[in-house]
Protein backbone atom coordinates (compact mmCIF):
# COMPACT_ATOMS: atom_id res chain seq x y z
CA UNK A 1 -10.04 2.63 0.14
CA UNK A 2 -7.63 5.05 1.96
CA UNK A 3 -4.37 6.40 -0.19
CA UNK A 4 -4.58 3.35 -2.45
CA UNK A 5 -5.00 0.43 0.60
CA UNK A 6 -7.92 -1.44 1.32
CA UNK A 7 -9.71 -0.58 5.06
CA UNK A 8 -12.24 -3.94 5.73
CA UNK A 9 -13.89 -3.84 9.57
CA UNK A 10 -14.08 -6.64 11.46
CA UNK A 11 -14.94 -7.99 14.95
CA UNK A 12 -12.16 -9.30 17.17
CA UNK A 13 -13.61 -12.34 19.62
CA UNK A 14 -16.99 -10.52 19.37
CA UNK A 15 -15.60 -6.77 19.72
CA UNK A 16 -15.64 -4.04 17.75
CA UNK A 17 -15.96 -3.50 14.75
CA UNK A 18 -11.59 -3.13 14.07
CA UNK A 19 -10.44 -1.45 11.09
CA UNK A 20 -7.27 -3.72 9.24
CA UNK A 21 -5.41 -3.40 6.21
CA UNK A 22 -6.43 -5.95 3.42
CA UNK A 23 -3.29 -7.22 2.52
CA UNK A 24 -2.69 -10.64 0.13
CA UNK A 25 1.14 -9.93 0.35
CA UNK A 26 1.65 -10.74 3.86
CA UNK A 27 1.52 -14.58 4.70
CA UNK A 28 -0.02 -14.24 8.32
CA UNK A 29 -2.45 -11.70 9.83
CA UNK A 30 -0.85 -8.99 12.37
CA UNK A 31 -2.40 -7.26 14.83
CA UNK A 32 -0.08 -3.56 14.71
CA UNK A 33 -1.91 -2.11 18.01
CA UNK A 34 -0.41 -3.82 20.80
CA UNK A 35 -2.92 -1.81 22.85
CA UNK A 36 -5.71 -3.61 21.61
CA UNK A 37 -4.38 -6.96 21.91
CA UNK A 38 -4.13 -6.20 25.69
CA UNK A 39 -7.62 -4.54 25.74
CA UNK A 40 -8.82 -7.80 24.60
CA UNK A 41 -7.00 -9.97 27.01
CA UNK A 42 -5.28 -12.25 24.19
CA UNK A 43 -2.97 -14.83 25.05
CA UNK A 44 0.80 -14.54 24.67
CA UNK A 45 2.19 -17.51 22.69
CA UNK A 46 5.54 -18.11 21.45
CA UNK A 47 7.51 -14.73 20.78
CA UNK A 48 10.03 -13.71 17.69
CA UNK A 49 12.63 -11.13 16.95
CA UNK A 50 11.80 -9.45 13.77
CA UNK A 51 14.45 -9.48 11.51
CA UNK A 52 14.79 -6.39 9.07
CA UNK A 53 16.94 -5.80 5.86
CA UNK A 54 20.24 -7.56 5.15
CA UNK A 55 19.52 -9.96 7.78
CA UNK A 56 20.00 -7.18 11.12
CA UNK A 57 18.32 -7.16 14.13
CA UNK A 58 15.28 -4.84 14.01
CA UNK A 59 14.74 -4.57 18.19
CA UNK A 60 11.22 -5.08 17.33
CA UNK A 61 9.50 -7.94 18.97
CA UNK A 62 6.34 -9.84 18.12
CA UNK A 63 4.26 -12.70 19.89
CA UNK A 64 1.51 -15.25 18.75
CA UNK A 65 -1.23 -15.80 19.83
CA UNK A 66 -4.20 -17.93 18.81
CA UNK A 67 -7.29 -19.01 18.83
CA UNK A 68 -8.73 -15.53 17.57
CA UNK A 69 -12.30 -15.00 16.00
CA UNK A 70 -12.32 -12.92 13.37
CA UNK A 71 -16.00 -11.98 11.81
CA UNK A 72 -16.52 -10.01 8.81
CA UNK A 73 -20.47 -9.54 7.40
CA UNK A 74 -21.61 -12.85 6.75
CA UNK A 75 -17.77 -14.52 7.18
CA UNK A 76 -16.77 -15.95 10.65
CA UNK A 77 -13.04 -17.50 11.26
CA UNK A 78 -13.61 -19.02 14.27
CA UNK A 79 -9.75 -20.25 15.58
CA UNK A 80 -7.30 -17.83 13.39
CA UNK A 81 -3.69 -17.14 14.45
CA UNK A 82 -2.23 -13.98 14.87
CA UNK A 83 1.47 -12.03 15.18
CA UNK A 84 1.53 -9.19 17.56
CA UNK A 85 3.64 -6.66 17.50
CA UNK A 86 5.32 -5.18 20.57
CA UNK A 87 5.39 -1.32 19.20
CA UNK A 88 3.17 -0.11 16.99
CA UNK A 89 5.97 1.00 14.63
CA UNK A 90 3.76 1.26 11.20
CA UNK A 91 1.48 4.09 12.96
CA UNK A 92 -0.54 2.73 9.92
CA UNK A 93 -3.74 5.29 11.71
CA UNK A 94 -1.21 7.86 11.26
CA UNK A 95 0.02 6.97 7.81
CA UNK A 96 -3.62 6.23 6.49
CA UNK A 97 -5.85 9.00 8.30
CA UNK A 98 -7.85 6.68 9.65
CA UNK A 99 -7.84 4.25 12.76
CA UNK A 100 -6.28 0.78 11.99
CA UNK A 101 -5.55 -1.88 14.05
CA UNK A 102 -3.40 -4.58 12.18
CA UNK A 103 -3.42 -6.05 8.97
CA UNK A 104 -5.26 -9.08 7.59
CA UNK A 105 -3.27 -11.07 5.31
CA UNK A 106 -3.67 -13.82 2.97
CA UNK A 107 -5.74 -16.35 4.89
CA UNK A 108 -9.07 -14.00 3.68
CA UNK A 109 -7.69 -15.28 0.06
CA UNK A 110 -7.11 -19.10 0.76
CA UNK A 111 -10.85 -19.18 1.89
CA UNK A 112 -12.42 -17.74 -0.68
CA UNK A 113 -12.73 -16.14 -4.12
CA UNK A 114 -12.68 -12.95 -3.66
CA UNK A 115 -14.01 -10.33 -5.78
CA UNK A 116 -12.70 -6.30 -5.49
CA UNK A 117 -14.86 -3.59 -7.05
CA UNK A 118 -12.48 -0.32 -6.33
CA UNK A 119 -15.13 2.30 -8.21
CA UNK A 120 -17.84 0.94 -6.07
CA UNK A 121 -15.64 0.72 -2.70
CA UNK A 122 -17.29 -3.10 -2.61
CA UNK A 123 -15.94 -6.51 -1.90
CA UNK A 124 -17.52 -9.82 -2.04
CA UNK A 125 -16.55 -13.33 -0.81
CA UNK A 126 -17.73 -16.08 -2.76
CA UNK A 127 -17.27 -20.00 -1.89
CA UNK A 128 -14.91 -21.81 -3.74
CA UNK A 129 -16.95 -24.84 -4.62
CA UNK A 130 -19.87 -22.76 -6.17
CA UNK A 131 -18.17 -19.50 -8.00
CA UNK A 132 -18.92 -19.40 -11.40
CA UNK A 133 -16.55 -17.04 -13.39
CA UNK A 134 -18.21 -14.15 -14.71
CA UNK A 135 -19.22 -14.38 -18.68
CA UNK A 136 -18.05 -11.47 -20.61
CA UNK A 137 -15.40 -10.97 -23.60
CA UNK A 138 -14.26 -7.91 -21.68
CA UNK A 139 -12.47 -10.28 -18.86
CA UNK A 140 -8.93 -11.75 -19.31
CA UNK A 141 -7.14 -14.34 -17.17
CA UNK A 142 -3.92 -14.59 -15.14
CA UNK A 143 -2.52 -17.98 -14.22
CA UNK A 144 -1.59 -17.29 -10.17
CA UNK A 145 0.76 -19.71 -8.01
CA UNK A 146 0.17 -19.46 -4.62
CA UNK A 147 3.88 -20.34 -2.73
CA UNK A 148 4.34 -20.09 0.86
CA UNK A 149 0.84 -18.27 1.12
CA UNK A 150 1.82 -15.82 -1.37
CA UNK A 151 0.63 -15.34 -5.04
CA UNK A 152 2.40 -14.90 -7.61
CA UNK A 153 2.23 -14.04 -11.79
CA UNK A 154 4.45 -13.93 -14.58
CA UNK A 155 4.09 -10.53 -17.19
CA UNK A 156 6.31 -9.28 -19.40
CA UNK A 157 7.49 -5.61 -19.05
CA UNK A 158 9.34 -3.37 -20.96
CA UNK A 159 12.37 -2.11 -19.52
CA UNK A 160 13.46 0.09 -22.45
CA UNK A 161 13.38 0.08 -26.35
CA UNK A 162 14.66 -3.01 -27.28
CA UNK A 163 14.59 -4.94 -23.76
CA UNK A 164 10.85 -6.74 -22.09
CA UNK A 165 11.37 -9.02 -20.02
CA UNK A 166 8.53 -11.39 -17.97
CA UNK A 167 9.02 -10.50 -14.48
CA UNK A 168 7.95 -13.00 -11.68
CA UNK A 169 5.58 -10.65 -9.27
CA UNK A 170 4.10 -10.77 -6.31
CA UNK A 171 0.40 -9.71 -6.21
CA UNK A 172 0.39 -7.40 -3.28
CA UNK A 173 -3.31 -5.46 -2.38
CA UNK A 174 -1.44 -4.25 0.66
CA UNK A 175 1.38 -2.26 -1.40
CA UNK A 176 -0.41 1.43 -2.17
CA UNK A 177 2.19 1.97 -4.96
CA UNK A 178 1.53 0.72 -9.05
CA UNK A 179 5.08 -1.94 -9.27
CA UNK A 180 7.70 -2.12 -7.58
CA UNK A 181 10.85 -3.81 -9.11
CA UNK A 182 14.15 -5.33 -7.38
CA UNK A 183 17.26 -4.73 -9.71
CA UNK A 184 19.37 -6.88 -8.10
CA UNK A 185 16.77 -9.58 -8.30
CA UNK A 186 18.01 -10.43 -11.89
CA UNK A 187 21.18 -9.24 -14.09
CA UNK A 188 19.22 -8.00 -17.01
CA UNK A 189 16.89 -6.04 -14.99
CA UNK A 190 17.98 -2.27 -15.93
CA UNK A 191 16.95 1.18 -14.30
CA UNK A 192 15.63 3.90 -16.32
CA UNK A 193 17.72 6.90 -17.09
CA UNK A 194 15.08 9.50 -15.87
CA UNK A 195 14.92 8.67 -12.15
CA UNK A 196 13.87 10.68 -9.08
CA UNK A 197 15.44 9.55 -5.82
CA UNK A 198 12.71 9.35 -2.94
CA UNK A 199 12.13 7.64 0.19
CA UNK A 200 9.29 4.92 -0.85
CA UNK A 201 7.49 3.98 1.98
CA UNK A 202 7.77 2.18 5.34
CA UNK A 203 8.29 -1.69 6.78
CA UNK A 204 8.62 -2.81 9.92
CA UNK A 205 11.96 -2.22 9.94
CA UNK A 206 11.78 1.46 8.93
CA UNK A 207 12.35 3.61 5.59
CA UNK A 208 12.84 1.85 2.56
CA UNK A 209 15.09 3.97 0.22
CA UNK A 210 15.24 4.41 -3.62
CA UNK A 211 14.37 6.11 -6.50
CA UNK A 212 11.23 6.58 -8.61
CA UNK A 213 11.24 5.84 -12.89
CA UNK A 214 8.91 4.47 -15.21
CA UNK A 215 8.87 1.70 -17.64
CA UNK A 216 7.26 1.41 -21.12
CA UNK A 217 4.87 -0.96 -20.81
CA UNK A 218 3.34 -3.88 -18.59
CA UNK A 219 1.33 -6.45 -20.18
CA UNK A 220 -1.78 -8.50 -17.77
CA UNK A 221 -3.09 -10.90 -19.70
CA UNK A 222 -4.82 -8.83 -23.19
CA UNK A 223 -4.43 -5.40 -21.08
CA UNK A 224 -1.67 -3.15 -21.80
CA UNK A 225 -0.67 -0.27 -19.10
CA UNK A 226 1.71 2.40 -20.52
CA UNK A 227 4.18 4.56 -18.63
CA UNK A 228 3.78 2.81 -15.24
CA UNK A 229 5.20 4.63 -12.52
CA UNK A 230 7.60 2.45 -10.84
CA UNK A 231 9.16 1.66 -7.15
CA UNK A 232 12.72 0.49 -7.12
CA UNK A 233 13.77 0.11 -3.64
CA UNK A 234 17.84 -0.22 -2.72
CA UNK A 235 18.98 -3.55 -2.35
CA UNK A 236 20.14 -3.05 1.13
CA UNK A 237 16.50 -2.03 2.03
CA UNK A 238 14.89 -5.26 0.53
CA UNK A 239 14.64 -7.61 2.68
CA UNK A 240 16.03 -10.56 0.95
CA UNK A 241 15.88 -13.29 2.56
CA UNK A 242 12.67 -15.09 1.34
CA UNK A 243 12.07 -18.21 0.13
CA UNK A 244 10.62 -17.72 -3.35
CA UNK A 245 13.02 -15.38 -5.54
CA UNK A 246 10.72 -12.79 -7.40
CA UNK A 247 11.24 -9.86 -9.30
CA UNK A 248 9.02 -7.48 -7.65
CA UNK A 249 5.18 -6.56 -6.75
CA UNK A 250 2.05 -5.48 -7.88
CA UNK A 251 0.35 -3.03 -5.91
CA UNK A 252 -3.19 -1.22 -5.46
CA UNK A 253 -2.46 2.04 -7.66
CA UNK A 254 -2.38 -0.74 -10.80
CA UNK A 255 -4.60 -3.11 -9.39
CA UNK A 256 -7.53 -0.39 -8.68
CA UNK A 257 -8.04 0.17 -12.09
CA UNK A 258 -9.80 -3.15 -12.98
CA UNK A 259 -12.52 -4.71 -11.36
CA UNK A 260 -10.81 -7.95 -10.11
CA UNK A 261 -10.81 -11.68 -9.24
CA UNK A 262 -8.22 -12.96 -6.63
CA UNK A 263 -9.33 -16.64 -6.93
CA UNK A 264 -6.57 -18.19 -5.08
CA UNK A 265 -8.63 -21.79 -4.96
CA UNK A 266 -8.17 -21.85 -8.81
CA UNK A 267 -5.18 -20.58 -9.11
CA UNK A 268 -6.15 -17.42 -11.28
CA UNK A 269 -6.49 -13.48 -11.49
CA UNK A 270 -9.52 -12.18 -13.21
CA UNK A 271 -9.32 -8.86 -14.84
CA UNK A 272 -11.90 -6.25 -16.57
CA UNK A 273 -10.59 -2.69 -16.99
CA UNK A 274 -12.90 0.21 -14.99
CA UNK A 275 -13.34 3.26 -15.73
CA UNK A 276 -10.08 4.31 -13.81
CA UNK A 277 -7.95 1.92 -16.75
CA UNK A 278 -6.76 4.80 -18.46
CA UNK A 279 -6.06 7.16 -15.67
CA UNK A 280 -2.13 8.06 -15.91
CA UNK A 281 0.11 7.33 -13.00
CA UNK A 282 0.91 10.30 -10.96
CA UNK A 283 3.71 10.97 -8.15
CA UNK A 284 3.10 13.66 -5.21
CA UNK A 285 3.85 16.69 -6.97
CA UNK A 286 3.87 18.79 -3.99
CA UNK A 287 7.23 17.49 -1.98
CA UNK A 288 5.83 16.66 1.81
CA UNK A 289 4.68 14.09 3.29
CA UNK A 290 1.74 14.53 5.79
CA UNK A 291 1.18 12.65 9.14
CA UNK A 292 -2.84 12.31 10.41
CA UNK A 293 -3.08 12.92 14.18
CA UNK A 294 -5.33 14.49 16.75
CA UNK A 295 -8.35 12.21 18.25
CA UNK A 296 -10.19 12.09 14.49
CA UNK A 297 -7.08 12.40 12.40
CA UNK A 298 -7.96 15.64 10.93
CA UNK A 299 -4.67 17.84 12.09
CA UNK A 300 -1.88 17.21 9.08
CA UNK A 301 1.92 17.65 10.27
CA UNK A 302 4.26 17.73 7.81
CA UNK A 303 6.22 14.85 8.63
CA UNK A 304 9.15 15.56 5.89
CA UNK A 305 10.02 17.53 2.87
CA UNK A 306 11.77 16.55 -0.27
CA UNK A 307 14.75 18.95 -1.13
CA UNK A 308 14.74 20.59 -3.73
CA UNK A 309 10.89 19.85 -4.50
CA UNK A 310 7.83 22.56 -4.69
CA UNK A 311 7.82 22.81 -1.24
CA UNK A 312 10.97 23.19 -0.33
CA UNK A 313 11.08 25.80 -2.67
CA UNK A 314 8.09 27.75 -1.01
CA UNK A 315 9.79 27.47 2.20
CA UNK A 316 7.50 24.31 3.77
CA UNK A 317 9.54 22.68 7.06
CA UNK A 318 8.97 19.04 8.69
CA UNK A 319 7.15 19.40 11.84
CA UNK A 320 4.68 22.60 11.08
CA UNK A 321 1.15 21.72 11.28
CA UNK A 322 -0.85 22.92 7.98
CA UNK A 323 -3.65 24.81 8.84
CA UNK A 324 -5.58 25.39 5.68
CA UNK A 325 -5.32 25.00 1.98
CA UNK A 326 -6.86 27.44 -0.79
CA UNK A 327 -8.59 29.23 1.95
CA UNK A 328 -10.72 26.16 3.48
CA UNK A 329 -9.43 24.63 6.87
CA UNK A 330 -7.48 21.85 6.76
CA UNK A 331 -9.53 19.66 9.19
CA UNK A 332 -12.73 19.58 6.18
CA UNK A 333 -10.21 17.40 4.13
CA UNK A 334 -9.51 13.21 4.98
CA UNK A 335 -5.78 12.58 4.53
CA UNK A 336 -7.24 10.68 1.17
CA UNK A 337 -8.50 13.79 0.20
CA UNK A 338 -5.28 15.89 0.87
CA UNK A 339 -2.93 13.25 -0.64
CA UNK A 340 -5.20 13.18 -4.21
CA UNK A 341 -4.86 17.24 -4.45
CA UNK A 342 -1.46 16.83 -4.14
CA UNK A 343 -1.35 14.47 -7.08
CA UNK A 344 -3.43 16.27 -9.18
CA UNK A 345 -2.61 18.45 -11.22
CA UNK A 346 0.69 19.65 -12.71
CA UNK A 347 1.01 23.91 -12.57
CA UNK A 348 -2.03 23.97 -10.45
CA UNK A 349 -1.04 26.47 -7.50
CA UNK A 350 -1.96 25.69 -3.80
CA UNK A 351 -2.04 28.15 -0.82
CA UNK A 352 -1.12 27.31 2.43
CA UNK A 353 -1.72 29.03 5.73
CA UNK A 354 0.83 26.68 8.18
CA UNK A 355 1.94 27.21 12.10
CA UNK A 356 5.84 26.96 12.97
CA UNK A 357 6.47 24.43 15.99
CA UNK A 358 6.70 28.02 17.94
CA UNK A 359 3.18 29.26 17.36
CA UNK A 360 3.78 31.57 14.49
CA UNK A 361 1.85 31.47 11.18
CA UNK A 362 2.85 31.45 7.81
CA UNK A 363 1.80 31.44 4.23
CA UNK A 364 2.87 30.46 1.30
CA UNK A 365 1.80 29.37 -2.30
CA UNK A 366 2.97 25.90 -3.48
CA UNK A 367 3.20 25.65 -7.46
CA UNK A 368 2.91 21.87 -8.15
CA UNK A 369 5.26 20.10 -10.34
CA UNK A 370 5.33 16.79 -11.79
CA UNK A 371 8.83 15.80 -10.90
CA UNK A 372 8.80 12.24 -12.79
């Protein structure tokens, strides 16, 4: 796991091993790296426009090709089919700290039940025909549909005081962030009065804008999490045209506190609470957000700052490298490892030694401040 996604290798037509993105929410495997695809020689089948928010053209371009073999310890797919992309717009090595090469989407969940164990960074994949579910009182059950290769549940959450609603969701491994709600998805959906505005991430189409809140209480099965921190993207950044309305998505930062069956074959979600269960949701309470690069991702740029947050406040700028952090170099720390510290602990103070885009250095001490 790598900021809250899943990082599986695998061997591309007997190459490799790749690193990919687990991801259940996206319908058909893509390789990101249009470098490797070439390295590899694959063929160039039929190619698409990819269409971004509101229905505009993106410029970005994507082919298919087929006939791939995709082998994972003890797992072959001999004949899978793949969208390339033409730029690697996601810089998802960049993003993530680590190399990645595309994303592997929900054909890994057709085949198999498939069994996530976040505190022990372990997956299994278990045949269909012959999984037994696992005995325990401790386990609860979530009736899944699987539509247009994408699974779905009902729960009900609680919007405010006297308002819970059951939200249709989409159960996305490949989202990094707790839930993520669309208002405009239903009339009675409300937004919460305490809400931070924030850029929340990026699609293929670029940033997706809107604001950070909470809400009371989501229910999964007997399990209740309180205080979830919660996405809601503009509407003009959700890309609405799909063909199953939904309310929204479950993602990793929820989902990593269970130990968890995504049986797709029976149509169910299996859930026993970890250690993690109680852990509260945190936002970055620093104010930047870093950018991996350099040939083992271990130099951070500061890729943007928040106004008005921490580090605006102790003078941080978008495009200085950071150098070192309480005193120990910046290049000992994964991007994981940065991005947890800076999530950690409201109050705590962090000093910075960071290099201006002409050469110079600078300090500075960063008091962290839980902004939601």
């Amino acid at each position: 796991m790598h900021r809250n996604l899943l990082v599986v290798k695998a061997l591309v037509n007997g190459t490799g091993p790749y690193n990919f993105l687990l991801d259940s929410g996206v319908g058909v495997s893509i390789i990101t790296a249009p470098a490797l695809a070439d390295s590899l020689g694959l063929k160039h089948g039929q190619q698409f426009r990819v269409v971004g928010a509101g229905g505009l053209d993106s410029g970005l371009l994507a082919y298919q090709t087929d006939s791939v073999r995709i082998a994972l310890p003890g797992v072959v797919a001999p004949h899978m089919t793949w969208l390339v992309l033409s730029d690697d717009v996601l810089n998802l090595s960049g993003y993530v700290g680590v190399p990645i090469h595309g994303i592997l989407g929900s054909e890994l969940f057709r085949s198999f039940v498939v069994t996530l164990r976040p505190q022990l960074d372990y997956l299994s994949l278990n045949d269909p025909a012959t999984y037994k579910q696992p005995a325990g009182k401790d386990w609860t059950s979530i009736p899944l549909t699987v539509e247009n290769n994408k699974a779905y549940f009902t729960a009900p959450v609680q919007l405010t005081d006297s308002l819970t609603l059951p939200l249709k969701l989409v159960l996305d491994t490949g989202a990094s962030h707790a839930l993520s709600l669309e208002l405009d998805s239903d009339p009675r959906l409300v937004a919460p009065a305490r809400r931070l505005p924030t850029d929340l991430g990026r699609g293929l189409t670029g940033t997706v804008h809107g604001f950070l809140g909470r809400v009371a209480t989501l229910h999964l099965g007997r399990y209740v999490l309180r205080s979830v921190l919660t996405s809601f993207p503009d509407a003009a950044d959700v890309h609405r045209r799909v063909d199953v309305p939904r309310n929204g998505n479950i993602g990793y930062e929820l989902l990593k506190r269970f130990t968890l069956v995504i049986d797709y074959p029976h149509q169910r979600l299996l859930l026993r609470p970890n250690v993690s269960f109680r852990d509260p949701f945190e936002h970055d309470m620093c104010g930047i957000e870093l950018l991996a690069t350099g040939p083992n991702y271990r130099r951070f740029v500061v890729l943007r700052v928040v106004p008005g947050s921490p580090a605006a406040i102790a003078g941080l700028e978008p495009d200085e490298e950071l150098l070192s952090i309480n005193l120990i170099p910046a290049n000992e720390f994964s991007l994981s490892e940065l991005d947890r510290m800076l999530h950690s602990v409201d109050g705590r103070d962090l000093f910075m030694i960071l290099r201006r885009p002409d050469g110079n250095l600078h300090t500075t001490s960063v008091r962290l401040k839980r902004q939601i």
